[in-house]
Structure formats: structure tokens, C-alpha cells
Protein backbone atom coordinates (compact mmCIF):
# COMPACT_ATOMS: atom_id res chain seq x y z
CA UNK A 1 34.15 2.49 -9.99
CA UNK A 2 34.10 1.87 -6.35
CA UNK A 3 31.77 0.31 -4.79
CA UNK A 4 31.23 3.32 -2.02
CA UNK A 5 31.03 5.71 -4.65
CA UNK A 6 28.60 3.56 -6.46
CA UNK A 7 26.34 3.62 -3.08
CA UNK A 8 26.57 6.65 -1.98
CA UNK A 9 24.98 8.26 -5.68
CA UNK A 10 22.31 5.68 -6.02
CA UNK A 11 21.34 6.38 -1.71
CA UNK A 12 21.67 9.64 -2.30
CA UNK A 13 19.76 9.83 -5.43
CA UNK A 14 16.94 7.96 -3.33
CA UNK A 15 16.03 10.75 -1.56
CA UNK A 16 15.66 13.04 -4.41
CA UNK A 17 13.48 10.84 -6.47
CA UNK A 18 10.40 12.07 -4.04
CA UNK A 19 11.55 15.53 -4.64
CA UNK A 20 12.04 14.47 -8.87
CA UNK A 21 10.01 17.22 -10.58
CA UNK A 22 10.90 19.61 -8.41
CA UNK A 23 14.65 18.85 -8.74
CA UNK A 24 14.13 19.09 -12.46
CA UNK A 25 13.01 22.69 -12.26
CA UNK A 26 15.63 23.38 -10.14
CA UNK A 27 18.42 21.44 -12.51
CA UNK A 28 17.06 23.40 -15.78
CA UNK A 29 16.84 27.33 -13.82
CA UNK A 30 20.50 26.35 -12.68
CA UNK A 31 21.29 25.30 -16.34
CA UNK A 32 20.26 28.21 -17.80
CA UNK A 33 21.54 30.87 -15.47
CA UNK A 34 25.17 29.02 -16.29
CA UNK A 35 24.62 29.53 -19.99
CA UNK A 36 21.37 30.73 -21.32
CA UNK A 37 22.70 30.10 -24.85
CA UNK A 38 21.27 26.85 -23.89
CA UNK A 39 17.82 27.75 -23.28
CA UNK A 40 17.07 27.10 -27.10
CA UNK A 41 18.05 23.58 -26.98
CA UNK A 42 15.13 22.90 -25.03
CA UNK A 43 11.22 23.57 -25.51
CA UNK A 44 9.88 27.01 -24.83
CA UNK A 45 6.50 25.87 -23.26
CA UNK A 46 5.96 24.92 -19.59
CA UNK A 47 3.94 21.80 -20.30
CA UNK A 48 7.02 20.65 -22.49
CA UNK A 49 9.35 21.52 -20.04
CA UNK A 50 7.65 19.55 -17.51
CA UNK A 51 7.59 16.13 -20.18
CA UNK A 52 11.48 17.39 -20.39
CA UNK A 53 12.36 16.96 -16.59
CA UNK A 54 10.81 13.65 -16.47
CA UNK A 55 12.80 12.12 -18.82
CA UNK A 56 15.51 13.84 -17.43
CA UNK A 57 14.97 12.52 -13.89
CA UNK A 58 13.62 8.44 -15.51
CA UNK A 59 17.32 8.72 -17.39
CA UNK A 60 19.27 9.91 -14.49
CA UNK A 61 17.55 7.19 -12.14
CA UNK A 62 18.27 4.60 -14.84
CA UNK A 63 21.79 5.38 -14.89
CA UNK A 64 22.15 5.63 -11.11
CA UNK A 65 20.74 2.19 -11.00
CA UNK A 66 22.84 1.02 -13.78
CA UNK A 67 25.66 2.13 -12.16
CA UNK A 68 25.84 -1.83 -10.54
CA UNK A 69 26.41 -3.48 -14.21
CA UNK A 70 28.34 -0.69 -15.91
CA UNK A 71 28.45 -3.57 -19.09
CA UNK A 72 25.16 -2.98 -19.80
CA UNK A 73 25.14 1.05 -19.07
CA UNK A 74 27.61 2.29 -21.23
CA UNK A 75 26.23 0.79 -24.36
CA UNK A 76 23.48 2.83 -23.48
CA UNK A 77 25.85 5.77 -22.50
CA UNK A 78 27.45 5.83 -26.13
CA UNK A 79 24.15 5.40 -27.91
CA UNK A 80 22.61 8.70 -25.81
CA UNK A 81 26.30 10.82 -26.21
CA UNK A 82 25.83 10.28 -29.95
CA UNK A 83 21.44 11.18 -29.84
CA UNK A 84 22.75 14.71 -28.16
CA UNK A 85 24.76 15.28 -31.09
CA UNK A 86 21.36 16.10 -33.42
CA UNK A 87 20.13 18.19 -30.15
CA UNK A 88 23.32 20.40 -31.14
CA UNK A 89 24.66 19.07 -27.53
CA UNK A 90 28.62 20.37 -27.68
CA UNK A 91 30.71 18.94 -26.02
CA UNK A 92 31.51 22.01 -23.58
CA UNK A 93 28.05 21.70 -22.44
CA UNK A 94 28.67 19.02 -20.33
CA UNK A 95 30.57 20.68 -18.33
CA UNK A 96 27.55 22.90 -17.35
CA UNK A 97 25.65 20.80 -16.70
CA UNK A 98 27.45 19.08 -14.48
CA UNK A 99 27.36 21.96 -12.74
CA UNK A 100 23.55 22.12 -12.78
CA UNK A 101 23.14 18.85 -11.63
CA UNK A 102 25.83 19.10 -8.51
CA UNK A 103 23.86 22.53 -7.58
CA UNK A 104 19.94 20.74 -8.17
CA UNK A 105 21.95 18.04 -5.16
CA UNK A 106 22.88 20.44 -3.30
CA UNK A 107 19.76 22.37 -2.82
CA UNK A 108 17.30 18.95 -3.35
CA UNK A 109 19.68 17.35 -0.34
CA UNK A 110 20.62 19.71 2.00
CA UNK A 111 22.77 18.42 4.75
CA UNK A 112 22.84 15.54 3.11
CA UNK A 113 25.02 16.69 0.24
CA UNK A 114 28.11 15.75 2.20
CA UNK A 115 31.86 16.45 0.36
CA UNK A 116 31.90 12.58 0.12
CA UNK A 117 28.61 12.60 -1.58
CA UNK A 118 29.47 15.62 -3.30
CA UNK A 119 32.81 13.69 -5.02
CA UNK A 120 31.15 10.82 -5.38
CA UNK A 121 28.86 12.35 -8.02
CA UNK A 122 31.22 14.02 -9.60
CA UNK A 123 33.02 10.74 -9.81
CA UNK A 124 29.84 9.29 -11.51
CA UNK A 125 29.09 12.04 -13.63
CA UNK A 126 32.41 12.38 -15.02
CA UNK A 127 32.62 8.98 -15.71
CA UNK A 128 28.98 9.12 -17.62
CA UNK A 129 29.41 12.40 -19.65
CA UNK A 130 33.27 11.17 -20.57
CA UNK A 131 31.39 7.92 -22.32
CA UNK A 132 28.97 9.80 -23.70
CA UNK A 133 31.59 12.45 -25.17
CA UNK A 134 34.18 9.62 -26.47
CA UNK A 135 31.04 8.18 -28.26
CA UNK A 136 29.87 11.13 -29.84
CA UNK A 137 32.69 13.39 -31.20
């Protein structure tokens, strides 16, 4: 991974981490209006959701910041691919949320969701969710 691409995530995901619970709402409404067959996959209550999103956003920002010693990161890449499995996490699914996550930048960044920034992530989170998919099925 280049070392621009590698920057331009981790200062970009910088100036969402203020913004983190927020972006989390807006990551999991985006999910679900992709593919509400998903909705079931995750807790029903809002307290629940709200413990979700955080360890959403703490795994995201450890990845992001892993991104600098990708020895060490995809070890830990495999090992979550293969947890989704027994969350019934299929393999299509990453695809959506991709999605989510490139539309929670968007909004959570504004003008500062550049096209650069904008490939750059999808870059990064191709390169993630490919580990984690190669791991698990």
C-alpha cells in the first residue's frame, strides 16, 4: 500500500474520530437502508446499538492506525474475517458495507471527502475486507 494512500485514510479518519458516535449512527442507518436483511445481525435496542458503534469506530481506528505495520494488522484481519463468520457475516455483505462506510465519509467529511480521499479508502477497505474474506470462507 502506498504510502499517500496510507496518509490520506488515517488524516482523514482524524477528523471523524471527534464526530465517532455520530458517524456510527450514520454508518449503521446507511447500512440498513442498503440491505435491511441486515438489520437482524445486529442488536435491536438503542443502548446496544450505541456499545455496537463504539466498537465499530475503536476497530476501524485500530486498523487505520495499523495501516503503518500491515505485519501485525492482518493477523488481526484474518482472525476478525473468520469471528464474522458465527455473526452469519456473508461474504456479499462486505460489499455493503463498504458502501456504508464510503457514504458515513462522505457526509462525516464534507468537502473534505476529496476523489483522492475517496479512492484512497476504497483502496484501504478493499484491501481489509479482501483479508478478512480470504480468511474466512
Amino acid at each position: 500500500m502506498e504510502p499517500k494512500t496510507i496518509t490520506l485514510v488515517q488524516d482523514s479518519f482524524a477528523k471523524v474520530k471527534p464526530i465517532a458516535s455520530t458517524a456510527a449512527e450514520i454508518f449503521y442507518k446507511k447500512l440498513f437502508e442498503l440491505d435491511p436483511q441486515l438489520k437482524p445481525l445486529f442488536p435491536s435496542d438503542k443502548e446496544a446499538m450505541s456499545t455496537q458503534g463504539n466498537k465499530l469506530m475503536t476497530m476501524l481506528g485500530a486498523a487505520v492506525a495499523g495501516l503503518n505495520n500491515l505485519d501485525a494488522l492482518i493477523p488481526v484481519l484474518k482472525d476478525l474475517g473468520k469471528r464474522h463468520v458465527g455473526y452469519n457475516v456473508k461474504p456479499s455483505h462486505y460489499n455493503t458495507v463498504g458502501e456504508a462506510l464510503l457514504d458515513t465519509l462522505a457526509v462525516g467529511l464534507g468537502d473534505d471527502f476529496t476523489p483522492e480521499v475517496k479512492t484512497a479508502w476504497t483502496t484501504v477497505y478493499g484491501t481489509m475486507s479482501g483479508v478478512m474474506i480470504e480468511a474466512a470462507y
